[in-house]
C-alpha atoms as a PDB file:
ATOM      1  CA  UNK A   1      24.356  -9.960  51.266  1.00  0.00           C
ATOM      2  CA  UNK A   2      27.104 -11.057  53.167  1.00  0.00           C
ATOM      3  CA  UNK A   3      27.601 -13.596  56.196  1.00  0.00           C
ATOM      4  CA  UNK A   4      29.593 -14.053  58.801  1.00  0.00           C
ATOM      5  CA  UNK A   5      29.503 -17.821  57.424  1.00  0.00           C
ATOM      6  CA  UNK A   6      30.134 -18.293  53.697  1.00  0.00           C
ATOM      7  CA  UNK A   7      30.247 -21.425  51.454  1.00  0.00           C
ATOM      8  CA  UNK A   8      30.131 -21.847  47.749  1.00  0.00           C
ATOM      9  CA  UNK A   9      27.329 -23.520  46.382  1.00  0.00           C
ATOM     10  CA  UNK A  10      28.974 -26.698  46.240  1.00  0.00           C
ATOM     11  CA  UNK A  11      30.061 -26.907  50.017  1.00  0.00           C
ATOM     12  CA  UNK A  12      26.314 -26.392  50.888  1.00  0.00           C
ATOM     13  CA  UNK A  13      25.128 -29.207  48.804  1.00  0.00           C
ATOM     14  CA  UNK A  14      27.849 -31.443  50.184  1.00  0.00           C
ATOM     15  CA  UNK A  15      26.927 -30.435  53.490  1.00  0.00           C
ATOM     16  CA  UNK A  16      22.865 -30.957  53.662  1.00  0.00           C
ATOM     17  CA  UNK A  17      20.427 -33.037  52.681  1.00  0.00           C
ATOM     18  CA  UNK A  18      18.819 -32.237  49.277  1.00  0.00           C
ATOM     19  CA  UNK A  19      15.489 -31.641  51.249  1.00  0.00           C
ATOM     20  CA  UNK A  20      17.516 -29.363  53.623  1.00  0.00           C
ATOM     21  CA  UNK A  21      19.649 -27.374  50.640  1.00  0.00           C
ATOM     22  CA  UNK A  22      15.902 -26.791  48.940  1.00  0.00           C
ATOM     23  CA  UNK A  23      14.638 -25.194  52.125  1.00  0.00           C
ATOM     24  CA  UNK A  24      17.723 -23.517  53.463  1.00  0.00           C
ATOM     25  CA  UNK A  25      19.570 -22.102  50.449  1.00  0.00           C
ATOM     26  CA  UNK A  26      16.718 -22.044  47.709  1.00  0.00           C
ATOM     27  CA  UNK A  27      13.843 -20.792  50.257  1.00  0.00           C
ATOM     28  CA  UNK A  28      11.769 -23.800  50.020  1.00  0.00           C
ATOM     29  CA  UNK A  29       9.012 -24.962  52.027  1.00  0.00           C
ATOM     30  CA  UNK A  30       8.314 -28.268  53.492  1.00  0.00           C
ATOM     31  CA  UNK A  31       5.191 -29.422  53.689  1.00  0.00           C
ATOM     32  CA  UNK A  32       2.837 -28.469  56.723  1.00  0.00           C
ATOM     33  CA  UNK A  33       2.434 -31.329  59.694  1.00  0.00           C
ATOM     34  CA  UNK A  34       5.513 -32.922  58.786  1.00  0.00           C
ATOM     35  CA  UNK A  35       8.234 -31.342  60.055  1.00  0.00           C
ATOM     36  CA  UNK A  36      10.346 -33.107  63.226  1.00  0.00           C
ATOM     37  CA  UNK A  37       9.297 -30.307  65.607  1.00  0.00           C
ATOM     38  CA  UNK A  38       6.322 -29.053  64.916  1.00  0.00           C
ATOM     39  CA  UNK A  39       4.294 -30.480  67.826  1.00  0.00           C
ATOM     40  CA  UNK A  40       7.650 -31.158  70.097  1.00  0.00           C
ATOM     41  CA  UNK A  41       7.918 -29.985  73.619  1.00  0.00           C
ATOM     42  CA  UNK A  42      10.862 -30.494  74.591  1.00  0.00           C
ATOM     43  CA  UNK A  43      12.728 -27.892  75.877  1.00  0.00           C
ATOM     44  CA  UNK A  44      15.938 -26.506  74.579  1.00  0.00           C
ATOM     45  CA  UNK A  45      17.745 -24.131  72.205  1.00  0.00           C
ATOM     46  CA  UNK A  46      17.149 -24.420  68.196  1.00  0.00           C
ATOM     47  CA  UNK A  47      19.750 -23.669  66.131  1.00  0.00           C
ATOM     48  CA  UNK A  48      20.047 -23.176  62.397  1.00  0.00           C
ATOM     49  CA  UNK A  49      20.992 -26.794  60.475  1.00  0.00           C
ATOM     50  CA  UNK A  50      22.961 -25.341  58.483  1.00  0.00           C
ATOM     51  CA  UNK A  51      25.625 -23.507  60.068  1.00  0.00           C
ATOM     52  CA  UNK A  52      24.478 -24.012  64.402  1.00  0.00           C
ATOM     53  CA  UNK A  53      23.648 -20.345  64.957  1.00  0.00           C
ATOM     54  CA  UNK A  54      20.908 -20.244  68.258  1.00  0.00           C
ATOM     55  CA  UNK A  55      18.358 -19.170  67.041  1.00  0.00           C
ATOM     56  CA  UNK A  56      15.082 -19.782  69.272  1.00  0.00           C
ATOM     57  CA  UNK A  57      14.043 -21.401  72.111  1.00  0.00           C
ATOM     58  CA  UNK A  58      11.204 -23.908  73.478  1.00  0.00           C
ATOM     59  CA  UNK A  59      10.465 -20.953  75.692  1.00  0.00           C
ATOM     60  CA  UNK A  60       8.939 -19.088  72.975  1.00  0.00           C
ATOM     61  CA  UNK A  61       7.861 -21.780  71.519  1.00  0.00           C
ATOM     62  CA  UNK A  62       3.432 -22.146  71.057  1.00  0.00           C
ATOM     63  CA  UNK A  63       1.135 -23.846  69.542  1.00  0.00           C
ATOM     64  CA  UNK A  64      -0.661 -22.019  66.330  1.00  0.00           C
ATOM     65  CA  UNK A  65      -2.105 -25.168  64.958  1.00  0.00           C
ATOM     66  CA  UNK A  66      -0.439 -23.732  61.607  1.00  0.00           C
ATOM     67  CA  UNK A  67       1.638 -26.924  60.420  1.00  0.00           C
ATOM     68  CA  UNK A  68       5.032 -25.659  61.430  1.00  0.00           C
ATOM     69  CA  UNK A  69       6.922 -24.630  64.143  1.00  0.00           C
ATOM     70  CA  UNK A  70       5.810 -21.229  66.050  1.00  0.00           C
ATOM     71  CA  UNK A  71       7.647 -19.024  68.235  1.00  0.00           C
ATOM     72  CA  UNK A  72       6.910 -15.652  68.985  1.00  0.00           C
ATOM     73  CA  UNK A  73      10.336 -14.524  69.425  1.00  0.00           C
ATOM     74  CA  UNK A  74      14.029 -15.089  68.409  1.00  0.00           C
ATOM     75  CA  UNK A  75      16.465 -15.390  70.977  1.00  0.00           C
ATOM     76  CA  UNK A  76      17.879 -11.942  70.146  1.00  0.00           C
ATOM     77  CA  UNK A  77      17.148  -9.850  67.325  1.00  0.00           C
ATOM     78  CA  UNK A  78      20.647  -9.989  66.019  1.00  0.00           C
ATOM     79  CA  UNK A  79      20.120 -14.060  64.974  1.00  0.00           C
ATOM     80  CA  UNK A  80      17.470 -13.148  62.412  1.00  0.00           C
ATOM     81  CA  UNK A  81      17.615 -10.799  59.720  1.00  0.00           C
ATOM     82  CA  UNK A  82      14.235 -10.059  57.528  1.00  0.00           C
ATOM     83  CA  UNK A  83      14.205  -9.959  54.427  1.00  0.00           C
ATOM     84  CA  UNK A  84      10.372  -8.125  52.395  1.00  0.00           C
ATOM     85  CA  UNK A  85       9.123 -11.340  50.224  1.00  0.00           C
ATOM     86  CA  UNK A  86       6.543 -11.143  47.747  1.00  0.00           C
ATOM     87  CA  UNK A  87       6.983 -13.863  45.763  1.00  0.00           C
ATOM     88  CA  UNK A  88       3.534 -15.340  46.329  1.00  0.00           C
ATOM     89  CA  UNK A  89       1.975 -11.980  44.935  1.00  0.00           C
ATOM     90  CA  UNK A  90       1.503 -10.759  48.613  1.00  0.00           C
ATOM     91  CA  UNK A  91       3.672  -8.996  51.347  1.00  0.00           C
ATOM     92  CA  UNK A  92       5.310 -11.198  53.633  1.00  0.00           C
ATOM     93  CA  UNK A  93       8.688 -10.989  55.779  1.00  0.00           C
ATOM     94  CA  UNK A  94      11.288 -14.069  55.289  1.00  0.00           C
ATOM     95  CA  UNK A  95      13.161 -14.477  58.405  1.00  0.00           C
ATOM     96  CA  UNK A  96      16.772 -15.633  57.756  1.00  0.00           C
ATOM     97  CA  UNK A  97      19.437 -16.798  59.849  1.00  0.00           C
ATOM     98  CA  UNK A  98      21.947 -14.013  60.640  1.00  0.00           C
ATOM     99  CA  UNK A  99      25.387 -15.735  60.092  1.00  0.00           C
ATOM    100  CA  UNK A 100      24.451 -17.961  56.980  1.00  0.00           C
ATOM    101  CA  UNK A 101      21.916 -16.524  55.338  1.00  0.00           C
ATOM    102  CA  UNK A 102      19.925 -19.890  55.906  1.00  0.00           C
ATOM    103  CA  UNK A 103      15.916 -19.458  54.454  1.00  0.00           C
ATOM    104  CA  UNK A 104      14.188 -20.495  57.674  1.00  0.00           C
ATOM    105  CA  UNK A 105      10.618 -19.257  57.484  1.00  0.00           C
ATOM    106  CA  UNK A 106       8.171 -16.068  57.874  1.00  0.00           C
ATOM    107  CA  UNK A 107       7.628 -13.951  60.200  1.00  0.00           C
ATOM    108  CA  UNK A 108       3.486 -12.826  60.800  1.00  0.00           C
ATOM    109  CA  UNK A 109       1.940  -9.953  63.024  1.00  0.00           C
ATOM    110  CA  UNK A 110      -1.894  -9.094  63.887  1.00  0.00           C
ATOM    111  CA  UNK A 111      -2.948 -12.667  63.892  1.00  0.00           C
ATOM    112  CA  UNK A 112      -4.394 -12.623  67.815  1.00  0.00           C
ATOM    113  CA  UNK A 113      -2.166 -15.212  69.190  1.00  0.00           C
ATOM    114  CA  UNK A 114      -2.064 -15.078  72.746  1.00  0.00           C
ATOM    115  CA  UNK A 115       1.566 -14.577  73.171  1.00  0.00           C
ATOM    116  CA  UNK A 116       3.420 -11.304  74.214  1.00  0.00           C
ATOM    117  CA  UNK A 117       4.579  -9.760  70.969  1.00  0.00           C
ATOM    118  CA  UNK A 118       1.492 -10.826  68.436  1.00  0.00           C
ATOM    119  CA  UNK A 119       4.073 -12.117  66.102  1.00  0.00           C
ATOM    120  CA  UNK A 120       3.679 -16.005  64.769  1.00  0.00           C
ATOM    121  CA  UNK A 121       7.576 -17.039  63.561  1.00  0.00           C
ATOM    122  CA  UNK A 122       6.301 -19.673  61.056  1.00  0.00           C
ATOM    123  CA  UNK A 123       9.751 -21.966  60.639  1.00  0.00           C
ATOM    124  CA  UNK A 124      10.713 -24.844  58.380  1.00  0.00           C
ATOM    125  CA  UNK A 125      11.392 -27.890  61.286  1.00  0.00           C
ATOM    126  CA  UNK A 126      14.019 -28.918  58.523  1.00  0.00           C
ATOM    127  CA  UNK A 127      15.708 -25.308  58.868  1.00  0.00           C
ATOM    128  CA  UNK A 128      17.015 -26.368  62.578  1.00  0.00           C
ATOM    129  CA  UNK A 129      18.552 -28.533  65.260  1.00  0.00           C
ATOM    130  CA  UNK A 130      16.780 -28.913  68.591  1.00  0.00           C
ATOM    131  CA  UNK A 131      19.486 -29.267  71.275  1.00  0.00           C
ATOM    132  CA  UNK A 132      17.365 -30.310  74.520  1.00  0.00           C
ATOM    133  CA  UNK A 133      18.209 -28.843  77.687  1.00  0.00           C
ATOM    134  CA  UNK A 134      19.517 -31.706  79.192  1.00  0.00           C
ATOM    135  CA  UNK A 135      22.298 -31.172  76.316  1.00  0.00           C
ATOM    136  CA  UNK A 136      23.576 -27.326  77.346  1.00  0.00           C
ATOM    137  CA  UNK A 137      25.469 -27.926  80.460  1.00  0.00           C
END
């Protein structure tokens, strides 16, 4: 696959955190009711950590009581691209960040949220950046 942003190996490990590099670029997982924005409410844009891409925002943003952060939308469909996972011996769609390739989560349908597209956007809190309203102008 190829990004709009590329780094080697290397640069990516220079750039983030070894927790960050194991979720972003090896599709790791942190642990659930951890993460720095899993119950925030503060309203912004989230961007990916890795490379700044906007990616969702607090708008979208629920509660699903699932130990990460929820949203039931991206900001456009263009950030994301979604990748078919079955690693765990089940389907399931990664959702990746666009320009970097960045491992940010899943992606979940059918679950009976009360939200306007049924989706759940399970993300890693490590895989972004909250920049607070306050911040964009």
């Amino acid at each position: 696959m190829s990004y709009e942003i590329e780094k080697t190996d290397a640069e990516w490990r220079a750039q983030l955190s070894p927790q960050e590099y194991k979720v972003l670029r090896q599709a790791g997982t942190e642990a659930p009711f951890v993460g720095e924005y899993t119950d925030t409410k503060t309203v912004g844009v989230y961007s990916c950590r890795a490379c700044g891409s906007e990616l969702f925002s607090s708008e979208t943003k629920f509660d699903s009581h699932c130990g990460w952060p929820s949203y039931y939308a991206p900001l456009a469909e263009d950030r994301v691209e979604y990748i078919e996972d079955t690693t765990l011996g089940m389907r399931r769609v990664e959702v990746r960040c666009a320009a970097c390739g960045g491992h940010l989560g899943h992606v979940f349908e059918g679950e009976g949220y009360a939200n306007p597209t049924d989706q759940r956007y399970c993300i890693n809190s490590i895989s972004l950046t909250l920049r607070p309203a306050a911040d964009n102008g």
